[in-house]
Protein backbone atom coordinates (compact mmCIF):
# COMPACT_ATOMS: atom_id res chain seq x y z
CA UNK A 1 -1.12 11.42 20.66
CA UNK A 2 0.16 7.95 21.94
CA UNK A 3 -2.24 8.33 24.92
CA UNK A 4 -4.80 8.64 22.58
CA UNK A 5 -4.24 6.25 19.99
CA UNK A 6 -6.09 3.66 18.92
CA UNK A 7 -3.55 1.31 17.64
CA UNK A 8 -0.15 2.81 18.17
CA UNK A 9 3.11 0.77 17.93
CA UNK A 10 6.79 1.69 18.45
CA UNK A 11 9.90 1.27 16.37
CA UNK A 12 13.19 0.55 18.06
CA UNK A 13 16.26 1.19 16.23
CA UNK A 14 20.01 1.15 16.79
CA UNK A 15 20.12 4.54 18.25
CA UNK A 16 18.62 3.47 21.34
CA UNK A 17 21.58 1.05 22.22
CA UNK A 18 24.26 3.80 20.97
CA UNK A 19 22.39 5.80 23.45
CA UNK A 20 22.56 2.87 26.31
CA UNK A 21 18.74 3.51 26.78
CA UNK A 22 17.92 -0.40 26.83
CA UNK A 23 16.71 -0.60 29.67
CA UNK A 24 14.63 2.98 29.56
CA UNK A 25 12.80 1.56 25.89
CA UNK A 26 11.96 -1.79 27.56
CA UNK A 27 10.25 0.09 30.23
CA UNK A 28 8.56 2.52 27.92
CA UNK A 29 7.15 -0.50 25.97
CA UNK A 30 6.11 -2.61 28.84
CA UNK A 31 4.65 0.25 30.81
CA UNK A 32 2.71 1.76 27.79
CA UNK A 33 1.84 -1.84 26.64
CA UNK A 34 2.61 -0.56 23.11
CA UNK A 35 3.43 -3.38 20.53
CA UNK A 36 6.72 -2.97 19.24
CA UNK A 37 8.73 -3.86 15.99
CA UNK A 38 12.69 -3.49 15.91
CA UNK A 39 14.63 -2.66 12.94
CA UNK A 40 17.69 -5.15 12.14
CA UNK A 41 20.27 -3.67 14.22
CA UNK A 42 17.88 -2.41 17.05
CA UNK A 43 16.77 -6.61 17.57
CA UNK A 44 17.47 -7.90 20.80
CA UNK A 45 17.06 -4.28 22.68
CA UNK A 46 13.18 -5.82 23.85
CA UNK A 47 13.30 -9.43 23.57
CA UNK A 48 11.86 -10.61 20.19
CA UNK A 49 9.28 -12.98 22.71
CA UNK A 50 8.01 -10.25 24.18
CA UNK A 51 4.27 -10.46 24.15
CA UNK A 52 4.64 -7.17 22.77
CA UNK A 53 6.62 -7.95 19.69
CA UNK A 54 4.59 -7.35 16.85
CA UNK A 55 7.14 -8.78 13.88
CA UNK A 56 5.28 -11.82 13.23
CA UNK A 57 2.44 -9.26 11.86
CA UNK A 58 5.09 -6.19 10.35
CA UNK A 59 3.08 -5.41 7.46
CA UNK A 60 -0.38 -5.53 9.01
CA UNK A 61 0.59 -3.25 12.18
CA UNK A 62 2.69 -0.86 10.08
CA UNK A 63 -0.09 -0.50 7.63
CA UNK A 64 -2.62 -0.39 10.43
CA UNK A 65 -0.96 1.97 13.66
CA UNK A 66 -2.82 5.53 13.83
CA UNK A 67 0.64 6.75 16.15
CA UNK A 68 3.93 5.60 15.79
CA UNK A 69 6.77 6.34 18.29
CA UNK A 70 9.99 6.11 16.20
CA UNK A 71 12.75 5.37 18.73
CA UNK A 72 16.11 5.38 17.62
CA UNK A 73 15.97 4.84 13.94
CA UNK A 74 15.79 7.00 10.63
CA UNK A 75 12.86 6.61 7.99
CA UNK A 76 14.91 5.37 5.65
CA UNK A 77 14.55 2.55 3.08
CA UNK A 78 14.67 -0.20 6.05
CA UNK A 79 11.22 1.57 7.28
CA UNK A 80 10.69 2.23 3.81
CA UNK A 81 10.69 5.76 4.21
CA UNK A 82 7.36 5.95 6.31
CA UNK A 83 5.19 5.91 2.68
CA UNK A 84 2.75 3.95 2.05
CA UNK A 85 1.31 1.58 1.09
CA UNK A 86 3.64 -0.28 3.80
CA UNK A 87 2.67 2.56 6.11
CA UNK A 88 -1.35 3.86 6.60
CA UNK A 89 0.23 7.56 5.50
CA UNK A 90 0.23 10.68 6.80
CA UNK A 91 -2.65 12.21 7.77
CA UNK A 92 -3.50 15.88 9.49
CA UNK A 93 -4.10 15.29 13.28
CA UNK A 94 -5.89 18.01 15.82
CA UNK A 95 -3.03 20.57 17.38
């Protein structure tokens, strides 16, 4: 799905640095070139002036990504439990 997406974006949580995987998600992001947003307590995991940090434009990318890659984190009331209308919604994709 993320290969084939047209405007994916990942979301690093907390999880990933309880999980020591800093350094694994940085390369993920950078080698993928996916934009990225971090939740509050997953900040600093990829550095905020990354050219791939997309929190300057959170509601326009979460409202707009066709894949997300939810790394770490819960959809929850933070992520505003993944509903829209600050997420595109759900949609049936192709098994």
């Amino acid at each position: 799905m993320l290969k084939n997406a047209k405007t994916p974006l990942i979301i690093v949580g907390k999880g990933i640095a309880y999980a020591d995987a800093e350094q694994e998600m940085r390369a993920f992001a950078e080698k993928t070139n996916i934009p990225f947003l971090a939740t509050p307590m997953g900040k600093g995991i990829i550095d905020d002036k990354s050219p791939l940090a997309a929190g300057s434009a959170r509601s326009y990318i979460l409202q707009n990504a066709d894949v997300i890659f939810l790394a770490g984190a819960r959809l929850n009331w933070i992520l505003h439990f993944g509903l829209p209308p600050r997420f595109k919604g759900c949609q049936d994709y192709p098994t």
